[in-house]
C-alpha atoms as a PDB file:
ATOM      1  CA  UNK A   1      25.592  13.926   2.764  1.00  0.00           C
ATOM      2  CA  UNK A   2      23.770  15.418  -0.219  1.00  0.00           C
ATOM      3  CA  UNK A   3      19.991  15.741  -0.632  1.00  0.00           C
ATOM      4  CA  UNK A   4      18.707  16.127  -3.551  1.00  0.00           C
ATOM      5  CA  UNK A   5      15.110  16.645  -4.677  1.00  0.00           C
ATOM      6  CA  UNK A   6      13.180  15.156  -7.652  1.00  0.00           C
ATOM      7  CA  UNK A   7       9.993  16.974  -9.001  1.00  0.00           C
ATOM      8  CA  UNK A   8       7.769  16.192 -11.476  1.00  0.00           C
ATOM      9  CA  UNK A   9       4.310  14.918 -12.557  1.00  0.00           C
ATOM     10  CA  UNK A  10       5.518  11.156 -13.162  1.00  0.00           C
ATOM     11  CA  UNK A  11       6.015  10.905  -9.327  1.00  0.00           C
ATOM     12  CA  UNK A  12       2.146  10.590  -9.277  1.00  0.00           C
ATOM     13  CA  UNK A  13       1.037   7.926  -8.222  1.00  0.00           C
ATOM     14  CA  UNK A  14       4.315   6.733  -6.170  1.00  0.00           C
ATOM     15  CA  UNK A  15       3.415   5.836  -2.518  1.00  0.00           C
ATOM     16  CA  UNK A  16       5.821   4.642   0.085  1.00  0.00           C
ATOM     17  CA  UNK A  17       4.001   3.051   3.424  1.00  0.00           C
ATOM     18  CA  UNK A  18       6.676   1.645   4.959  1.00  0.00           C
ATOM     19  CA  UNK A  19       9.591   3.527   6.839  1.00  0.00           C
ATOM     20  CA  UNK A  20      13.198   2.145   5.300  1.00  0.00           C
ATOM     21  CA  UNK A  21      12.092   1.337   2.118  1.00  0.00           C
ATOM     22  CA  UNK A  22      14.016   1.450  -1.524  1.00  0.00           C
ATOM     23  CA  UNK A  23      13.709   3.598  -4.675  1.00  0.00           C
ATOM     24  CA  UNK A  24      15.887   2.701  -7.558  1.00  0.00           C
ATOM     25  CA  UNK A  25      17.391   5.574 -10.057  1.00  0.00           C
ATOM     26  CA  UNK A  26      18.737   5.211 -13.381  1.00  0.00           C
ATOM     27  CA  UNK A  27      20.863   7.901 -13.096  1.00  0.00           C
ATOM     28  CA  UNK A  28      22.281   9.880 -16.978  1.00  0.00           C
ATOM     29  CA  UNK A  29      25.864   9.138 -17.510  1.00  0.00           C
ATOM     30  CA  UNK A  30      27.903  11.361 -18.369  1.00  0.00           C
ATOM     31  CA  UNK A  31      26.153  14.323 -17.028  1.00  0.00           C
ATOM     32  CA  UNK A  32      24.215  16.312 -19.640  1.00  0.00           C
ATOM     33  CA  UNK A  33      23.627  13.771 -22.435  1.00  0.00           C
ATOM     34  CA  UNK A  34      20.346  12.853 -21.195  1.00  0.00           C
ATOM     35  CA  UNK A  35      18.646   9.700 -19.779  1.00  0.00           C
ATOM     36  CA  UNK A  36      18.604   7.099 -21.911  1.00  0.00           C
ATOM     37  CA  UNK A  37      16.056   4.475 -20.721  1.00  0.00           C
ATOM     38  CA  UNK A  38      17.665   0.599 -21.248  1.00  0.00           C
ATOM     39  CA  UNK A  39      15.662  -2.392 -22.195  1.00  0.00           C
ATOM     40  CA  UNK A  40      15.489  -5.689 -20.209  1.00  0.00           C
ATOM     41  CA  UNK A  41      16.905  -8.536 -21.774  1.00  0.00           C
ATOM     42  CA  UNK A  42      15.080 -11.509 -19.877  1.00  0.00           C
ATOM     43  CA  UNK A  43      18.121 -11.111 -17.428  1.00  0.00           C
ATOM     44  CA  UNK A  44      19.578  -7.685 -16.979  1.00  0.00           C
ATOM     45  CA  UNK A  45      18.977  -3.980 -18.114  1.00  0.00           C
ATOM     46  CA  UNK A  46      21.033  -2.717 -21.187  1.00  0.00           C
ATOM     47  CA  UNK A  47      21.476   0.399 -22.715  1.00  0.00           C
ATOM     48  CA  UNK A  48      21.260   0.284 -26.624  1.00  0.00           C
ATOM     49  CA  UNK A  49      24.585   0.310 -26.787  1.00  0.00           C
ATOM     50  CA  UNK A  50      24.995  -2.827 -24.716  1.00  0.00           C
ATOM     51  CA  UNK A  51      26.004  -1.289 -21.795  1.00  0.00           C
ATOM     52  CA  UNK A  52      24.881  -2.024 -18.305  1.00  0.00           C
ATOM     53  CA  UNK A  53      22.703   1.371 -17.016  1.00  0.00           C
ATOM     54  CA  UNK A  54      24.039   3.182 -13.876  1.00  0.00           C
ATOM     55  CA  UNK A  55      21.179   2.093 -11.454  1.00  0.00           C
ATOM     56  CA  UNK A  56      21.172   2.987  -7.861  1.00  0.00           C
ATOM     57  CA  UNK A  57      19.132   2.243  -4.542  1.00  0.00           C
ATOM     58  CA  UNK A  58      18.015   4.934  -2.167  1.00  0.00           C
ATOM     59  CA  UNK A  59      15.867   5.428   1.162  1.00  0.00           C
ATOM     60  CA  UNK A  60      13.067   7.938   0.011  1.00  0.00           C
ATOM     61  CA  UNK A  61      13.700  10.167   2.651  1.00  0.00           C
ATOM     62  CA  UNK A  62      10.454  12.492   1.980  1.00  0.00           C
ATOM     63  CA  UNK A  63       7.712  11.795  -0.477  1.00  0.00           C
ATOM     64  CA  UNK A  64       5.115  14.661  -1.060  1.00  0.00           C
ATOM     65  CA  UNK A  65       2.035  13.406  -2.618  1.00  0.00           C
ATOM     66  CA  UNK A  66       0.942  17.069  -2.741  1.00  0.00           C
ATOM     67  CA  UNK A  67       4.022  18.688  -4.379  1.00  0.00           C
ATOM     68  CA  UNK A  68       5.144  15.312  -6.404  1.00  0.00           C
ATOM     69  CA  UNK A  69       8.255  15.780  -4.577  1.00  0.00           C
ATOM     70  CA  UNK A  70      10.968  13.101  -3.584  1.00  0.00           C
ATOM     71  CA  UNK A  71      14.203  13.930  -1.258  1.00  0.00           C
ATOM     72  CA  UNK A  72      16.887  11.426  -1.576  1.00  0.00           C
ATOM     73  CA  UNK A  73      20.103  11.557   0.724  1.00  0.00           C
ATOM     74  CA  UNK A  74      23.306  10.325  -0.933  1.00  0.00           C
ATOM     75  CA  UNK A  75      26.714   9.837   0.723  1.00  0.00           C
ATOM     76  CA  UNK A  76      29.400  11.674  -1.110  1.00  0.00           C
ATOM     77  CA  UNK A  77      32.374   9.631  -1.233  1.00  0.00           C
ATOM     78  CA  UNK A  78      34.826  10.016  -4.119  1.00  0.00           C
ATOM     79  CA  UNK A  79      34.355  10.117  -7.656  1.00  0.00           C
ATOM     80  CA  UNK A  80      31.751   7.441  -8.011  1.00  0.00           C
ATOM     81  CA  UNK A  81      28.706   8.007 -10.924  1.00  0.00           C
ATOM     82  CA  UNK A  82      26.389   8.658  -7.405  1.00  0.00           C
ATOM     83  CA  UNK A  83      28.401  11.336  -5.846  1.00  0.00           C
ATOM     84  CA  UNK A  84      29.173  12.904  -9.139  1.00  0.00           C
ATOM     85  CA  UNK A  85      25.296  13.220  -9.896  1.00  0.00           C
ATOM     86  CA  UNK A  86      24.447  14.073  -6.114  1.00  0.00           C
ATOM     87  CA  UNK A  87      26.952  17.023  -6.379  1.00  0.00           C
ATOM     88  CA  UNK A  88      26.507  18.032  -9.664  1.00  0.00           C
ATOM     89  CA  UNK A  89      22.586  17.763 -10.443  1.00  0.00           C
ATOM     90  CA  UNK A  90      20.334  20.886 -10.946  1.00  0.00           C
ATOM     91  CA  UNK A  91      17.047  21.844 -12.414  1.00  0.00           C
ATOM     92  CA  UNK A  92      16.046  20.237 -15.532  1.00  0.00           C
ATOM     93  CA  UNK A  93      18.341  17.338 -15.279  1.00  0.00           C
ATOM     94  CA  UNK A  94      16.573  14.012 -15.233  1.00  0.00           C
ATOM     95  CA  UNK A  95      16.671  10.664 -13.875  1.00  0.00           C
ATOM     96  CA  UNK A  96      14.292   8.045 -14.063  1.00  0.00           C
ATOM     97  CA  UNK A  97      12.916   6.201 -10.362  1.00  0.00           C
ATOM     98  CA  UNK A  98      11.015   2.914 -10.213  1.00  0.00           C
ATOM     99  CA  UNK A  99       9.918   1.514  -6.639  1.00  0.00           C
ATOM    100  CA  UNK A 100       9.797   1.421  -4.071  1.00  0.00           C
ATOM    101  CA  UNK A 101      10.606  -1.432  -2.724  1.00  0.00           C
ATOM    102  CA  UNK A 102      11.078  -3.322   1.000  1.00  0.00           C
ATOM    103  CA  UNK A 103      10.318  -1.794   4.078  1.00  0.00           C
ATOM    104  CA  UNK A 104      10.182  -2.179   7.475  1.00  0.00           C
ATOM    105  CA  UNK A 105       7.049  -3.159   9.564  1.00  0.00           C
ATOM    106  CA  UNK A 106       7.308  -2.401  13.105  1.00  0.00           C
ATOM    107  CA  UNK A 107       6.389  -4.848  15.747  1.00  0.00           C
ATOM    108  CA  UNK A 108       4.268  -1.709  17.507  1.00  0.00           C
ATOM    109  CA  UNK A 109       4.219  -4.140  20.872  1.00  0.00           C
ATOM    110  CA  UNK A 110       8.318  -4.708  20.830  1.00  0.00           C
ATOM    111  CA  UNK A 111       9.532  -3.326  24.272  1.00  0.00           C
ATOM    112  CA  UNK A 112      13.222  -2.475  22.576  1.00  0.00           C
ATOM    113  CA  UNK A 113      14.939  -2.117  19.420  1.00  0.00           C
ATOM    114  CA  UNK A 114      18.568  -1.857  18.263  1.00  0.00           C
ATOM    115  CA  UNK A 115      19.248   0.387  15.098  1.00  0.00           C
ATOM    116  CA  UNK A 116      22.847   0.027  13.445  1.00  0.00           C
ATOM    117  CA  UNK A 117      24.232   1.237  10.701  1.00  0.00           C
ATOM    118  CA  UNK A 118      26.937   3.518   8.501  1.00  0.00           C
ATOM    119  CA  UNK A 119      26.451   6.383   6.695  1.00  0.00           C
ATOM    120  CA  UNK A 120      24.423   5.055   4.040  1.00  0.00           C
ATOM    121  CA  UNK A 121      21.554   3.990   6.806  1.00  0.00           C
ATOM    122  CA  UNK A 122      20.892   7.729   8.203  1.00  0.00           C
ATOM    123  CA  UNK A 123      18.542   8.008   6.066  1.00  0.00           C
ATOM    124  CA  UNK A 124      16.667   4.763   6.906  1.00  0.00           C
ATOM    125  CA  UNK A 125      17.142   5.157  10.722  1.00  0.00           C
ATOM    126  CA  UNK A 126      16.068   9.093  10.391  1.00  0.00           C
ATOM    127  CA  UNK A 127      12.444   7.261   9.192  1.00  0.00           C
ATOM    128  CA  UNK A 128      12.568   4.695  11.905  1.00  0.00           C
ATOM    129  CA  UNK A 129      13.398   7.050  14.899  1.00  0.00           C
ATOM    130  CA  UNK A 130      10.274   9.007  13.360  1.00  0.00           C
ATOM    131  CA  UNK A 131       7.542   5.863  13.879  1.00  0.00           C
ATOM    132  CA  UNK A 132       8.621   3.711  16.325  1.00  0.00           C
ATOM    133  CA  UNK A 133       7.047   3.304  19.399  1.00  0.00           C
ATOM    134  CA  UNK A 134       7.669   6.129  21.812  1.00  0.00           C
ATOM    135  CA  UNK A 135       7.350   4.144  25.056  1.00  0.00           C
ATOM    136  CA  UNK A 136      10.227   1.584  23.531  1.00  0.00           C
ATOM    137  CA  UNK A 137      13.843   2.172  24.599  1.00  0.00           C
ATOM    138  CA  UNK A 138      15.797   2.540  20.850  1.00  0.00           C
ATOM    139  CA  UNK A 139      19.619   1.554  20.806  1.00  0.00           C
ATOM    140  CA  UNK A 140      20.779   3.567  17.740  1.00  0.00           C
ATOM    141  CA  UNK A 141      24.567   3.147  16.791  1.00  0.00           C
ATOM    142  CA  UNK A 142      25.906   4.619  13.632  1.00  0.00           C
ATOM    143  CA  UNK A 143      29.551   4.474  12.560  1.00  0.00           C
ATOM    144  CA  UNK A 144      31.130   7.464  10.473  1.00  0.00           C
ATOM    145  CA  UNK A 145      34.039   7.187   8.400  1.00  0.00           C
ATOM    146  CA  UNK A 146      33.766  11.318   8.246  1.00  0.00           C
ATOM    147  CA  UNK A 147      33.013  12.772  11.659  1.00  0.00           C
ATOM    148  CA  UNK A 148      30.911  15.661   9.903  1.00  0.00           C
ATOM    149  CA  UNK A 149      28.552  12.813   8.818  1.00  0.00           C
ATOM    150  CA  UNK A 150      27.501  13.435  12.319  1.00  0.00           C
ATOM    151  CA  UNK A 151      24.332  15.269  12.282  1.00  0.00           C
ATOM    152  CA  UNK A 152      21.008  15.743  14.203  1.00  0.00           C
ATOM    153  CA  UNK A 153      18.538  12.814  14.149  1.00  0.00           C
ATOM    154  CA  UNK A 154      14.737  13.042  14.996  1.00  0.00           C
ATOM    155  CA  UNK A 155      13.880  13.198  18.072  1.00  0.00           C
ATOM    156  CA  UNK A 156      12.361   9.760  19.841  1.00  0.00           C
ATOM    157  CA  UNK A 157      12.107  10.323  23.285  1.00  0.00           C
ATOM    158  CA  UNK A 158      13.588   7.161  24.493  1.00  0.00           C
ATOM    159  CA  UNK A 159      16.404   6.937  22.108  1.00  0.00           C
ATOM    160  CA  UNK A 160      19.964   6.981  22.610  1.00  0.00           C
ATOM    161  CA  UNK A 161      21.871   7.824  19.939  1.00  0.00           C
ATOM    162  CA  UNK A 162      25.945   7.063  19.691  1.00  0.00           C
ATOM    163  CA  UNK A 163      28.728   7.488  17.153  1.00  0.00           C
ATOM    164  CA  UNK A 164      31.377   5.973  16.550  1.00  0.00           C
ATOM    165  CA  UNK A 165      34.035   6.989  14.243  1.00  0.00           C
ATOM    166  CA  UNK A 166      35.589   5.135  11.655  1.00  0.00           C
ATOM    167  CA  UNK A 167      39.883   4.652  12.125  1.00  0.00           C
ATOM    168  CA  UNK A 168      41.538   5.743   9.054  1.00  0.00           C
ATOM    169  CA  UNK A 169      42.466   2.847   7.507  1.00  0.00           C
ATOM    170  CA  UNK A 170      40.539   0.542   9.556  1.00  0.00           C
ATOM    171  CA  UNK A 171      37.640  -1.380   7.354  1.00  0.00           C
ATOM    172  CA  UNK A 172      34.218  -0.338   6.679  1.00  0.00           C
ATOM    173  CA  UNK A 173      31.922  -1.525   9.280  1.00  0.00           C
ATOM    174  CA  UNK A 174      34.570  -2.711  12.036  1.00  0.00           C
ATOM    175  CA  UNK A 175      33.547   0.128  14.390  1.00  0.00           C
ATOM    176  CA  UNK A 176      29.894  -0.814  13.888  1.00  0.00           C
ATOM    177  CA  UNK A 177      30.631  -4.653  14.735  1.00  0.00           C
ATOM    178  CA  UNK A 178      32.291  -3.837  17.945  1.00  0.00           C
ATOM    179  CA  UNK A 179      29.459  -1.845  18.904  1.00  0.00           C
ATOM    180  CA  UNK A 180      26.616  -4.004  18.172  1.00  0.00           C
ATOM    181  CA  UNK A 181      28.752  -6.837  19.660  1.00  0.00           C
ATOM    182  CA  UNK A 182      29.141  -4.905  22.722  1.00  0.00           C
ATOM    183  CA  UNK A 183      24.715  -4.002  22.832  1.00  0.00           C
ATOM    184  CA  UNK A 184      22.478  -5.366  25.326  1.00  0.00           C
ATOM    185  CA  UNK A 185      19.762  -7.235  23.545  1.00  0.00           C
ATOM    186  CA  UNK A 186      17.362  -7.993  25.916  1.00  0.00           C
ATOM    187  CA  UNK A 187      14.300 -10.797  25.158  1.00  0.00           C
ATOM    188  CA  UNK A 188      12.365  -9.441  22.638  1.00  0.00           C
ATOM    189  CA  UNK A 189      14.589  -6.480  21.263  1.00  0.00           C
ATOM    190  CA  UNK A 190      13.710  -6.036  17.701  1.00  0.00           C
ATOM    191  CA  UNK A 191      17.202  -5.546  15.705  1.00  0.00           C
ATOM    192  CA  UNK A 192      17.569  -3.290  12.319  1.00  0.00           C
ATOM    193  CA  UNK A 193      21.280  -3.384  10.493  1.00  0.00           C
ATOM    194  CA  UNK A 194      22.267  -2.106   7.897  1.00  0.00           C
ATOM    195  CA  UNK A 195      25.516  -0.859   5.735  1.00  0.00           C
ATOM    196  CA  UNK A 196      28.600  -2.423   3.980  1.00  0.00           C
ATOM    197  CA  UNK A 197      28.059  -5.659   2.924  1.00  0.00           C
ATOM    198  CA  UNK A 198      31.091  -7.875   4.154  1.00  0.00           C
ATOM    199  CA  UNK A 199      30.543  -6.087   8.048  1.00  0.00           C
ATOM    200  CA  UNK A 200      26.905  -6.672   8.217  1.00  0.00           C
ATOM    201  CA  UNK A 201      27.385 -10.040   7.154  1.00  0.00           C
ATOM    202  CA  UNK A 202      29.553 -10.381   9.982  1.00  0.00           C
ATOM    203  CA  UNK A 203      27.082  -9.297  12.187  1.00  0.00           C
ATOM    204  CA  UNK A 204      24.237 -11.076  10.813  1.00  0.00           C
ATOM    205  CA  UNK A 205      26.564 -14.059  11.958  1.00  0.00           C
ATOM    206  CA  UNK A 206      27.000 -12.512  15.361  1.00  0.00           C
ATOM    207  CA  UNK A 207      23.406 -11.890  16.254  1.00  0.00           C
ATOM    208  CA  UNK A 208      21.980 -15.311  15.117  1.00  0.00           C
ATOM    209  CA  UNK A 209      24.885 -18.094  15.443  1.00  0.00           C
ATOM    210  CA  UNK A 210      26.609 -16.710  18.586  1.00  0.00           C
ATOM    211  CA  UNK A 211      23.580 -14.212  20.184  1.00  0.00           C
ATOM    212  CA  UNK A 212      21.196 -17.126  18.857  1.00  0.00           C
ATOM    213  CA  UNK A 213      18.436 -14.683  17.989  1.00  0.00           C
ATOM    214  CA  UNK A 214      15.455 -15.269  16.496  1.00  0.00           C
ATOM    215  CA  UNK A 215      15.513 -14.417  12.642  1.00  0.00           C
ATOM    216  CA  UNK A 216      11.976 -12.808  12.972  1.00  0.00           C
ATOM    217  CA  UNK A 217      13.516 -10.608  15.224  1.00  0.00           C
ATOM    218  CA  UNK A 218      16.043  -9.243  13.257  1.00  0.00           C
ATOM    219  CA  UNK A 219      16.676  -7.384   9.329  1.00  0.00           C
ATOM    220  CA  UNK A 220      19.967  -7.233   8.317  1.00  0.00           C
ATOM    221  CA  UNK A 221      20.739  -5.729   5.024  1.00  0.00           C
ATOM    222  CA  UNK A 222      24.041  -5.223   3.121  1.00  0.00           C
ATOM    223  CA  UNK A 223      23.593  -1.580   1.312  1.00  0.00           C
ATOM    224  CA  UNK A 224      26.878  -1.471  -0.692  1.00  0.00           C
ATOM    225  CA  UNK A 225      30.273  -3.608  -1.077  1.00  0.00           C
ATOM    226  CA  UNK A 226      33.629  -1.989  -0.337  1.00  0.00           C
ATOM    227  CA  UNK A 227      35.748  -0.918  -3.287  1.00  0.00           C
ATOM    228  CA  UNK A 228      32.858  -1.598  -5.444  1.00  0.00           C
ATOM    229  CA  UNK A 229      31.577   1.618  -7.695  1.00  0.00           C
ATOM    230  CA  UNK A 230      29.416  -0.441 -10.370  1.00  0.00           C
ATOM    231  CA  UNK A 231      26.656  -1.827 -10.350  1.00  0.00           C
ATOM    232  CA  UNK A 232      24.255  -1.207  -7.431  1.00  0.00           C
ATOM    233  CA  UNK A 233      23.286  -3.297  -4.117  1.00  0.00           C
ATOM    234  CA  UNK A 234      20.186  -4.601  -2.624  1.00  0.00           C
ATOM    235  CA  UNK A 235      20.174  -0.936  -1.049  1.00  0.00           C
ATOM    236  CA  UNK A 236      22.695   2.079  -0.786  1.00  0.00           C
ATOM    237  CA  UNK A 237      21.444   4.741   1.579  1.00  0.00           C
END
């Protein structure tokens, strides 16, 4: 995991109320040939080239109003046009952020809630263990392909926290499954998913065919596909 801060006077203005939101960045590829802003077609952004831009989603993990600030956390995982600007960023370099977008409102009267996620949700559940409730018990369960993705998490006092490590070879999101098949969900648990796409679809299934739980009660959200490194997803991390 990478953080990496944007600065500047354009970040005026940008407000984020809701823990687990989005931010989208239109990110300069190749590395040091500057951002070049695309144009929307009616249907889709293009560069004037007709290219497609390189957008991606993040969790604002810290907006300063005072400092015009923004910390973004980005899983580094192979060569892909994030990781390579995550690692390889550094003053002066630009990218461009629009947002942000959904959140998540917290039932404040919700006696439980379930957290689940990969990688890419740390940064969302970091800002959920931060606001929720602290007299509701909070199920958090976050699978790691990389054990050294393990890392401290905010303190809620009636958390607990587990992680479960990803098999090599085993697909993204399978450890998660098992665990959030395995979760007591008692009446009126309040359930937040998120991560690869195909798993949490899986468990999406899970929770409201089989489990039969309320869709109120429950936000599910795919944050990338597997083996997919172009364009971006309702959210990455």
């Amino acid at each position: 995991m990478v953080r990496v801060t944007l600065a500047g006077p354009e970040l005026g203005g940008l407000a984020v109320e809701q823990p687990a939101a989005s931010v989208r960045l239109l990110l300069p590829v190749p590395r040091g040939q500057g951002l070049v802003v695309p144009r929307w077609n009616g249907n889709e952004f293009l560069l004037p080239d007709g290219g497609r831009p390189t957008i991606r989603t993040f969790t604002p993990r810290r907006l300063d109003p005072r400092t015009l600030e923004l910390d973004v956390d980005v899983v580094v995982h192979g060569a892909g046009p994030a990781s390579v600007w995550a690692e390889t960023a550094g003053p002066g370099d630009e990218a461009a952020v629009s947002g942000p977008g959904r959140g998540y409102v917290v039932d404040q009267r919700a006696p439980a809630f379930l957290l689940a996620g990969d990688e890419t949700a740390i940064p969302a559940i970091s800002q959920l263990l931060e606001v929720l409730p602290h007299d509701a018990h909070v199920d958090v369960h976050i699978e790691a392909a990389q054990p050294e993705a393990a890392l401290p998490l905010p303190h809620h006092p009636a958390a607990a926290v587990h992680w479960w490590n990803l098999p090599p070879g085993a697909p993204a999101g399978e450890t998660l499954r098992v665990a959030v098949r395995a979760a007591d969900v008692e009446p009126g648990t309040r359930v937040w998913v998120a991560g690869e796409a195909a798993a949490v679809q899986r468990i999406r299934r899970h929770l409201f065919d089989e489990r039969g739980l309320a869709r109120s009660d429950a936000t599910v959200r795919g944050y990338w596909k597997s083996g997919r490194t172009g364009d971006d997803e309702d959210d990455s991390q």
